[in-house]
C-alpha atoms as a PDB file:
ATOM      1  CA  UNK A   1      70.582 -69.966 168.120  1.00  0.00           C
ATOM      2  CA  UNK A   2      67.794 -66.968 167.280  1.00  0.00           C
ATOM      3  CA  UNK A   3      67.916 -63.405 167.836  1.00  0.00           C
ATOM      4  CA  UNK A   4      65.442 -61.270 168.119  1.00  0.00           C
ATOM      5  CA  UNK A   5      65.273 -58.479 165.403  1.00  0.00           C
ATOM      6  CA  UNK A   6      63.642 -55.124 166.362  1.00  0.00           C
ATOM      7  CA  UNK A   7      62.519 -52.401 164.452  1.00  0.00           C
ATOM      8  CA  UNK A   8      62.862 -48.360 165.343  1.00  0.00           C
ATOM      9  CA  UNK A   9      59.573 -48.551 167.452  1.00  0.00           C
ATOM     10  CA  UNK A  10      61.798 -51.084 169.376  1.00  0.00           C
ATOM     11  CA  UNK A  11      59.474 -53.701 168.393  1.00  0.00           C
ATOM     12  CA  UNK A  12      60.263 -57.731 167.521  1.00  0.00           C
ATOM     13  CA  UNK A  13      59.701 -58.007 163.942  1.00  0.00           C
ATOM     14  CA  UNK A  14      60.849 -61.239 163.460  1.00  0.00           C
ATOM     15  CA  UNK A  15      63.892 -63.746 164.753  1.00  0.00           C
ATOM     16  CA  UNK A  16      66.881 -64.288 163.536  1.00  0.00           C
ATOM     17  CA  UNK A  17      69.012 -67.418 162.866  1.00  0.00           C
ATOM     18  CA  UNK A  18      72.653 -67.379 164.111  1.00  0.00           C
ATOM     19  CA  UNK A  19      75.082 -69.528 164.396  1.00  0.00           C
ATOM     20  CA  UNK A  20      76.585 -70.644 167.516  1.00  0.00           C
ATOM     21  CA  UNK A  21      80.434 -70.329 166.837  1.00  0.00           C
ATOM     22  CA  UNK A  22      79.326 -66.215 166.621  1.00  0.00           C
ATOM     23  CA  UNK A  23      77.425 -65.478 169.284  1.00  0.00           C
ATOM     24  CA  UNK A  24      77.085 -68.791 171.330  1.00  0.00           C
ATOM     25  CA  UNK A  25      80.892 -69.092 172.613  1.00  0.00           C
ATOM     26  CA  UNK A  26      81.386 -69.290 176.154  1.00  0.00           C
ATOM     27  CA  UNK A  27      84.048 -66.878 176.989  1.00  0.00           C
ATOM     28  CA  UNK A  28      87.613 -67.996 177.918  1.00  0.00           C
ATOM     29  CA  UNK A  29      89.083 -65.374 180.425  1.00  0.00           C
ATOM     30  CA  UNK A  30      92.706 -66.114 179.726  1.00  0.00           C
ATOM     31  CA  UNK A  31      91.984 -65.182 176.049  1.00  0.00           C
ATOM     32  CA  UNK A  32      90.025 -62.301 176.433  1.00  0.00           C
ATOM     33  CA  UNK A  33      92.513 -61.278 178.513  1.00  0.00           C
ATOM     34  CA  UNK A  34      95.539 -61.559 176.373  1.00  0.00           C
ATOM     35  CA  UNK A  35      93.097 -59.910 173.839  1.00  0.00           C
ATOM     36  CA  UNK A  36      92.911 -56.951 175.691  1.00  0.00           C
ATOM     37  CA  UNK A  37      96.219 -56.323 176.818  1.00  0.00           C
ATOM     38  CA  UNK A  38      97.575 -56.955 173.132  1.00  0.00           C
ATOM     39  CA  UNK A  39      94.896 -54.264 172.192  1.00  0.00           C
ATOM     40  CA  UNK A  40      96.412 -51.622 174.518  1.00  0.00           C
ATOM     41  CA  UNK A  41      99.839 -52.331 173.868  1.00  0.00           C
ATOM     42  CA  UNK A  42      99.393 -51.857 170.579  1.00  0.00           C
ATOM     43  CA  UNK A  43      97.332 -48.510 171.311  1.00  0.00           C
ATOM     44  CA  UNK A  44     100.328 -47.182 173.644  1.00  0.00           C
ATOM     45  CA  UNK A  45     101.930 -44.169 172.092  1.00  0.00           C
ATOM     46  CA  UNK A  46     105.984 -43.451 172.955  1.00  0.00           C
ATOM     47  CA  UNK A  47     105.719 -40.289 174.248  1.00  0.00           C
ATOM     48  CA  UNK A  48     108.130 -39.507 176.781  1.00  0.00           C
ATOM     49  CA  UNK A  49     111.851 -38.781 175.266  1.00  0.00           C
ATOM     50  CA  UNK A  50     115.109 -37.145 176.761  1.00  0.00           C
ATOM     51  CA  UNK A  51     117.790 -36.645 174.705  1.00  0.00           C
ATOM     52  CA  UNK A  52     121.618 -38.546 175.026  1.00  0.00           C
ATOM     53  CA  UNK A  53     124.985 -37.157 174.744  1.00  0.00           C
ATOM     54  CA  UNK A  54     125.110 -37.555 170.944  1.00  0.00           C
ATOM     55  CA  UNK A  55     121.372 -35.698 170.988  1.00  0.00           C
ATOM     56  CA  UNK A  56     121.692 -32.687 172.978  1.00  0.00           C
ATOM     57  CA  UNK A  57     123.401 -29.257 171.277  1.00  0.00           C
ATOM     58  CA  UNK A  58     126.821 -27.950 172.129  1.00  0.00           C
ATOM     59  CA  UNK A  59     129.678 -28.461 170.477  1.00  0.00           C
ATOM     60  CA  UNK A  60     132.294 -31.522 170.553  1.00  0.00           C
ATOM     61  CA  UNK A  61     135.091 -29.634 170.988  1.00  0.00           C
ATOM     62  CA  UNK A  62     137.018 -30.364 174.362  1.00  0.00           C
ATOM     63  CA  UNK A  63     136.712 -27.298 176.705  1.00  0.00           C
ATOM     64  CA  UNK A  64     140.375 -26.932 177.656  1.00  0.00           C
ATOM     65  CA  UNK A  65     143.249 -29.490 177.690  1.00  0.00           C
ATOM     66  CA  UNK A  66     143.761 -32.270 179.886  1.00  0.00           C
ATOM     67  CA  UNK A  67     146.595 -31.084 182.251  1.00  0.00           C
ATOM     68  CA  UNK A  68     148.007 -28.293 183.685  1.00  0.00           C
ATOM     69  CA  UNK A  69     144.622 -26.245 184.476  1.00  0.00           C
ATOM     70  CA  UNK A  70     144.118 -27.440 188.281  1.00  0.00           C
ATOM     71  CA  UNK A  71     140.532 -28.258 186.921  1.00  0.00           C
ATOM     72  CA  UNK A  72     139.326 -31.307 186.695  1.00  0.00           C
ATOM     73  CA  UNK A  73     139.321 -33.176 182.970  1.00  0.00           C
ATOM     74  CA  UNK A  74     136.060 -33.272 180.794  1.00  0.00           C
ATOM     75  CA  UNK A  75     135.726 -33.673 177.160  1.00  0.00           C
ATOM     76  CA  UNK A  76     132.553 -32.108 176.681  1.00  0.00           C
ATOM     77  CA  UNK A  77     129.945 -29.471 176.985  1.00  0.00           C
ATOM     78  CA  UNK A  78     127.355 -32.537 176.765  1.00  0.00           C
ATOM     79  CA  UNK A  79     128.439 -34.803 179.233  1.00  0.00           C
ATOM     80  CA  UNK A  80     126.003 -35.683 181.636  1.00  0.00           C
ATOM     81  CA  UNK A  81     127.294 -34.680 184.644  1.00  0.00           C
ATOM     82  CA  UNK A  82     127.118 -30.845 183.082  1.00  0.00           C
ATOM     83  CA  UNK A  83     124.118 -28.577 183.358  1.00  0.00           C
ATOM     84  CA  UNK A  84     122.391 -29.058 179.820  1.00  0.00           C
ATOM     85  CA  UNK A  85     124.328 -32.743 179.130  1.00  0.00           C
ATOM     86  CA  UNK A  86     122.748 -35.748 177.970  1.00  0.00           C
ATOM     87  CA  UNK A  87     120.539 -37.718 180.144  1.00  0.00           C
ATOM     88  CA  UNK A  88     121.966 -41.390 180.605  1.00  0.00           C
ATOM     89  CA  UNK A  89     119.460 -43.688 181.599  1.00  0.00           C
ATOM     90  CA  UNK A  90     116.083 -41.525 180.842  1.00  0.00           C
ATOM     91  CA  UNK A  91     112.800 -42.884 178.542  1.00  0.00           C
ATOM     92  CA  UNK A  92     113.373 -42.609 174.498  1.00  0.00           C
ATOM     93  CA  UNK A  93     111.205 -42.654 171.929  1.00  0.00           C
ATOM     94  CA  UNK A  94     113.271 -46.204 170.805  1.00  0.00           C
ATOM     95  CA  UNK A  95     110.931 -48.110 173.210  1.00  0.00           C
ATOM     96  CA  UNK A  96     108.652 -50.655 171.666  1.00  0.00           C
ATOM     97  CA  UNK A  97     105.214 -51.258 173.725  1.00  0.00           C
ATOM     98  CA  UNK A  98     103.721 -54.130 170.576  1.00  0.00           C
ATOM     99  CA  UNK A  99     102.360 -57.185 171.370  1.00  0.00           C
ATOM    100  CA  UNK A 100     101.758 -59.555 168.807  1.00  0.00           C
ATOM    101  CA  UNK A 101      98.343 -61.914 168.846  1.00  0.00           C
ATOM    102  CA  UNK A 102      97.246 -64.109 166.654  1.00  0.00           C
ATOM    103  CA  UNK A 103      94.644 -62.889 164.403  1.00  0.00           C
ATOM    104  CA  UNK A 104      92.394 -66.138 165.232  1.00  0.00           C
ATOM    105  CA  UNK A 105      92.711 -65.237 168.511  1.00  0.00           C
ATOM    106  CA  UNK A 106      91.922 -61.995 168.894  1.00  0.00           C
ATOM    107  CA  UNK A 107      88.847 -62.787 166.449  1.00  0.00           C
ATOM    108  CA  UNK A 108      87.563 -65.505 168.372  1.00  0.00           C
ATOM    109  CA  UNK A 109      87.840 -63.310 171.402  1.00  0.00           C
ATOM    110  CA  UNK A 110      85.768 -60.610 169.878  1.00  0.00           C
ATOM    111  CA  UNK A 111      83.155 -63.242 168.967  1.00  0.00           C
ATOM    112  CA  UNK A 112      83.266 -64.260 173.001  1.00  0.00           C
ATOM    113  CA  UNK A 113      82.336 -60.640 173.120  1.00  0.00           C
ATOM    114  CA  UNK A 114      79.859 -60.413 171.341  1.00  0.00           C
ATOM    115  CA  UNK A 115      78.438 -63.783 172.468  1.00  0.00           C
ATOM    116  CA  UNK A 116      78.457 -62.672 176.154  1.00  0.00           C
ATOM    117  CA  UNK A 117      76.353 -59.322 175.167  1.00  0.00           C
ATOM    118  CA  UNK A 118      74.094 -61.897 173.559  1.00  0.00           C
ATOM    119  CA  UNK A 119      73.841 -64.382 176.093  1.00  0.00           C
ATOM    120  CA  UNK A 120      73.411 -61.603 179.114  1.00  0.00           C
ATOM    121  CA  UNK A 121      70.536 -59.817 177.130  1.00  0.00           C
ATOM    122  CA  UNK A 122      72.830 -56.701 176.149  1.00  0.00           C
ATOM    123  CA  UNK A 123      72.363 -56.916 172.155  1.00  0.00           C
ATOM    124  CA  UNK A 124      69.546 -55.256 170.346  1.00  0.00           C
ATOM    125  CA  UNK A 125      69.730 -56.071 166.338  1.00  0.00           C
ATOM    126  CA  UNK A 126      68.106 -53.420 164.368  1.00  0.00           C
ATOM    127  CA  UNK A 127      66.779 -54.432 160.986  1.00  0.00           C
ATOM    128  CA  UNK A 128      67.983 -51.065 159.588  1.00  0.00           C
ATOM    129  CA  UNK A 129      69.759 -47.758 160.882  1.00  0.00           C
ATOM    130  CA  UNK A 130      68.987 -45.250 158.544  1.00  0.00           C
ATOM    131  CA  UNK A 131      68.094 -40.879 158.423  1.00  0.00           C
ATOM    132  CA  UNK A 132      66.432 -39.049 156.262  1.00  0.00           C
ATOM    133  CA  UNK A 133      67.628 -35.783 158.574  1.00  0.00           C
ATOM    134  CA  UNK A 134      70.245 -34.628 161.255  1.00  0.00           C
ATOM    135  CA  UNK A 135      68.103 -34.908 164.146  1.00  0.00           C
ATOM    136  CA  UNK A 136      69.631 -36.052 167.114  1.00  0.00           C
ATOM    137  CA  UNK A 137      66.455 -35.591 169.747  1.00  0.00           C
ATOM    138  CA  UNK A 138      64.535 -38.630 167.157  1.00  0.00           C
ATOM    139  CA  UNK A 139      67.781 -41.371 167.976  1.00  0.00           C
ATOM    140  CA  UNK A 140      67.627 -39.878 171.642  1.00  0.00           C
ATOM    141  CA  UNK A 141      63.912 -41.228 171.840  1.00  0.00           C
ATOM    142  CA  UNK A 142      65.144 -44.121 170.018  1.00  0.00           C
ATOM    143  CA  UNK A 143      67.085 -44.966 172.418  1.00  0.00           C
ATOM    144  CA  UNK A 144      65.135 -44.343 175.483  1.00  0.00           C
ATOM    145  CA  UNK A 145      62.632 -46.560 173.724  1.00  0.00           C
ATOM    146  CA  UNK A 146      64.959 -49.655 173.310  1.00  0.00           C
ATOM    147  CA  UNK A 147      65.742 -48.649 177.035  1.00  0.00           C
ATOM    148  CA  UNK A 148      62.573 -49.168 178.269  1.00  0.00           C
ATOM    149  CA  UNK A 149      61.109 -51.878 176.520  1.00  0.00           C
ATOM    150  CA  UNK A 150      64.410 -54.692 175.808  1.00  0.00           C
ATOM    151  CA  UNK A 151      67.510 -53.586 178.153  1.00  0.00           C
ATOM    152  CA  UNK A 152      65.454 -52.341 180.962  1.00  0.00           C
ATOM    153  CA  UNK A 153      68.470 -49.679 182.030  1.00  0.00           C
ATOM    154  CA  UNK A 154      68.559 -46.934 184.006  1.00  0.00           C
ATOM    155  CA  UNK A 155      72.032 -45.459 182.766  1.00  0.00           C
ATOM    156  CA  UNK A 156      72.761 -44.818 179.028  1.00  0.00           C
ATOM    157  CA  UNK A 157      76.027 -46.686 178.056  1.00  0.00           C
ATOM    158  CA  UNK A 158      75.623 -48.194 174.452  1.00  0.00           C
ATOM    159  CA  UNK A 159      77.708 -49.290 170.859  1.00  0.00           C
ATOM    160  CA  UNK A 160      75.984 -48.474 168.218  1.00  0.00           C
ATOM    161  CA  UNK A 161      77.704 -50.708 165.175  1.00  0.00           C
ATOM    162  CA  UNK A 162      76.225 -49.666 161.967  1.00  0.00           C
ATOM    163  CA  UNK A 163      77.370 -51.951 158.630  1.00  0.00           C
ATOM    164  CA  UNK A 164      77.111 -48.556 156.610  1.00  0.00           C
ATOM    165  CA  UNK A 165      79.004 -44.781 156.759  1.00  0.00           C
ATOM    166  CA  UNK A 166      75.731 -42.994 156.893  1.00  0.00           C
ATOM    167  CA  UNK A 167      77.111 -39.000 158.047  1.00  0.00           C
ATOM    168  CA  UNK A 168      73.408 -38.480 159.233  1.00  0.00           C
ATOM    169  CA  UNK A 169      73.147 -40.981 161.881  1.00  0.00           C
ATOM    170  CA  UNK A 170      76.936 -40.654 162.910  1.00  0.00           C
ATOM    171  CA  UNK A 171      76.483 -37.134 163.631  1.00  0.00           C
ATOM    172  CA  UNK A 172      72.616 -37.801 164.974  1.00  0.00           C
ATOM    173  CA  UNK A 173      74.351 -40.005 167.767  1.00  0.00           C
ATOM    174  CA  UNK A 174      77.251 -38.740 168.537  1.00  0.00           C
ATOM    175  CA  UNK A 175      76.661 -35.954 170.601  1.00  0.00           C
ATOM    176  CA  UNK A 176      74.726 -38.233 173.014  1.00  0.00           C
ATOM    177  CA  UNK A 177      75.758 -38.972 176.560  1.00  0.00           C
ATOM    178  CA  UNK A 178      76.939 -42.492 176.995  1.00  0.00           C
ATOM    179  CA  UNK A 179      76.351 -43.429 172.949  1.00  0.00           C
ATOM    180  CA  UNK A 180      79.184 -44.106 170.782  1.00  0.00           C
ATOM    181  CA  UNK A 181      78.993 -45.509 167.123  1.00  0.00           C
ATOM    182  CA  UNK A 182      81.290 -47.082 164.858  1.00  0.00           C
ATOM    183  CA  UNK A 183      81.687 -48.546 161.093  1.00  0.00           C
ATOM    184  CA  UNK A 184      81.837 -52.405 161.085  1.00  0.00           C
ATOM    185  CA  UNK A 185      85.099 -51.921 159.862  1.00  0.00           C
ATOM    186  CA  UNK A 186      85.969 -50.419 163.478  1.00  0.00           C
ATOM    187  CA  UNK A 187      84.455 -53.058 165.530  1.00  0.00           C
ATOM    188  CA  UNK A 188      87.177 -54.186 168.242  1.00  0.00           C
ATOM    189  CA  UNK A 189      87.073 -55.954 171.570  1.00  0.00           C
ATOM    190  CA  UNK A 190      87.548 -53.099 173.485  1.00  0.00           C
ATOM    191  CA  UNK A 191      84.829 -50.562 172.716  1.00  0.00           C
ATOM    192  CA  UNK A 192      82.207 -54.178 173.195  1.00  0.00           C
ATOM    193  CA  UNK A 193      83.506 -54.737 176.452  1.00  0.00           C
ATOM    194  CA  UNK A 194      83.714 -50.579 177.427  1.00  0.00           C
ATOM    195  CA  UNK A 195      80.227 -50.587 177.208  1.00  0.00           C
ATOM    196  CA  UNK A 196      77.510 -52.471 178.638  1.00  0.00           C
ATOM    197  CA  UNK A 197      74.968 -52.647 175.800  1.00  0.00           C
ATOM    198  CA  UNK A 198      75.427 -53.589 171.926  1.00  0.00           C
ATOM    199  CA  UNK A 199      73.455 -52.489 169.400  1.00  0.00           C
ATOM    200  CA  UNK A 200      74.036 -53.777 166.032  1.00  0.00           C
ATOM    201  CA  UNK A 201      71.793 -53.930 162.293  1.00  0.00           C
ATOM    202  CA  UNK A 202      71.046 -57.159 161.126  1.00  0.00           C
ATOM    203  CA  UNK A 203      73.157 -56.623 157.901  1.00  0.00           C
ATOM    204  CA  UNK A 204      76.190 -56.043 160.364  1.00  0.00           C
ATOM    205  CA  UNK A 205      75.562 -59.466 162.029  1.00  0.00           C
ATOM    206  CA  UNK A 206      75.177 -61.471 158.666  1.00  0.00           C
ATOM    207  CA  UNK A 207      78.608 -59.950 157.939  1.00  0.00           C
ATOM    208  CA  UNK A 208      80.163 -60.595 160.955  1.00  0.00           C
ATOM    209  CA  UNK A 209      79.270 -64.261 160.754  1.00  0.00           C
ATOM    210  CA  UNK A 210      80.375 -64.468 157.343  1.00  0.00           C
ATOM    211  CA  UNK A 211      83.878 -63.332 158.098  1.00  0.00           C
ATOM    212  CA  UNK A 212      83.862 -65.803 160.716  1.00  0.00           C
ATOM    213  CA  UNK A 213      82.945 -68.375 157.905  1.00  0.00           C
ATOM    214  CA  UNK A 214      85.709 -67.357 155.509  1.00  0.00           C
ATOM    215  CA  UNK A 215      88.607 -67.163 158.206  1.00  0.00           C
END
């Protein structure tokens, strides 16, 4: 299949050949699905942690004997039925929220990704994303530009995926409302499915497809 490639006037400049097992997959929903719940899972952080009897401070020594105080027996200051005792059955930081997914599948479900973007109209390819300055008002009219002319949008909610780690455009873009750019290296299922448009350089797709081609 061929993409159009546009230049930073958000004009075609020429197409571009793809192949189909990139960006021509029809998407499987059981897969992306699986995709994206392995993706959060693996995202979750433990947070939440009380601490057990063997945990809390105090000291293990019994507090008086067994018999002959009227009181009832205990021994120790941590039990849990004791102000400032263990907790028995609360959340600790032991818990394990990973999923595992096969890499081919969680690949080929990016690909579906990026495939569906294609197929809706959602991906612009840039032939190059470059700065001479820090100027975020030129990517803003950029933007607007490829807006107007190719995604015909009314809200701003775009992935910028630049194959380079060029400082000027990262911090040109990323004060923008509903813009967020990433490193190749970065590219994951969920920030192409968070937002509604793609926009990736032409260098970026050649090396997307040839990772496909080597796995």
């Amino acid at each position: 299949m061929q993409i159009k490639v546009y230049n930073q006037s958000a004009e075609a400049v020429k197409d571009l050949e793809v192949s189909d097992k990139a960006f021509g997959l029809k998407p499987s929903n059981e897969l992306l699905h699986q995709a994206v719940t392995a993706q959060r899972a693996n995202q979750r952080q433990v947070l939440a942690h009380t601490k057990d009897r063997s945990e809390v401070a105090g000291t293990g020594k019994k507090p008086w004997k067994q018999k002959g105080t009227g009181r009832a027996r205990v021994g120790s200051r941590r039990t849990p039925v004791w102000i400032g005792g263990g907790i028995v059955f609360g959340p600790t930081k032991d818990r394990n929220f990973k999923v595992k997914i096969n890499q081919k599948m969680k690949q080929k479900a990016l690909f579906m990704a990026l495939s569906d973007r294609a197929a809706s109209g959602s991906l612009i390819v840039l032939d190059s994303l470059t700065a001479d300055e820090y100027k975020t008002k030129k990517f803003s009219a950029l933007l607007s530009s490829f807006e107007t002319k190719v995604l015909k949008n009314d809200r701003r909610n775009i992935l910028v995926v630049n194959e380079a780690k060029d400082e000027k455009v990262r911090y040109s873009l990323r004060n923008l409302v509903g813009v967020k750019i990433i490193n190749l290296e970065n590219i994951n299922l969920l920030d192409v499915l968070d937002h509604k448009n793609l926009l990736l350089t032409e260098q970026a797709v050649k090396i997307l497809e040839k990772r496909l081609a080597t796995s």
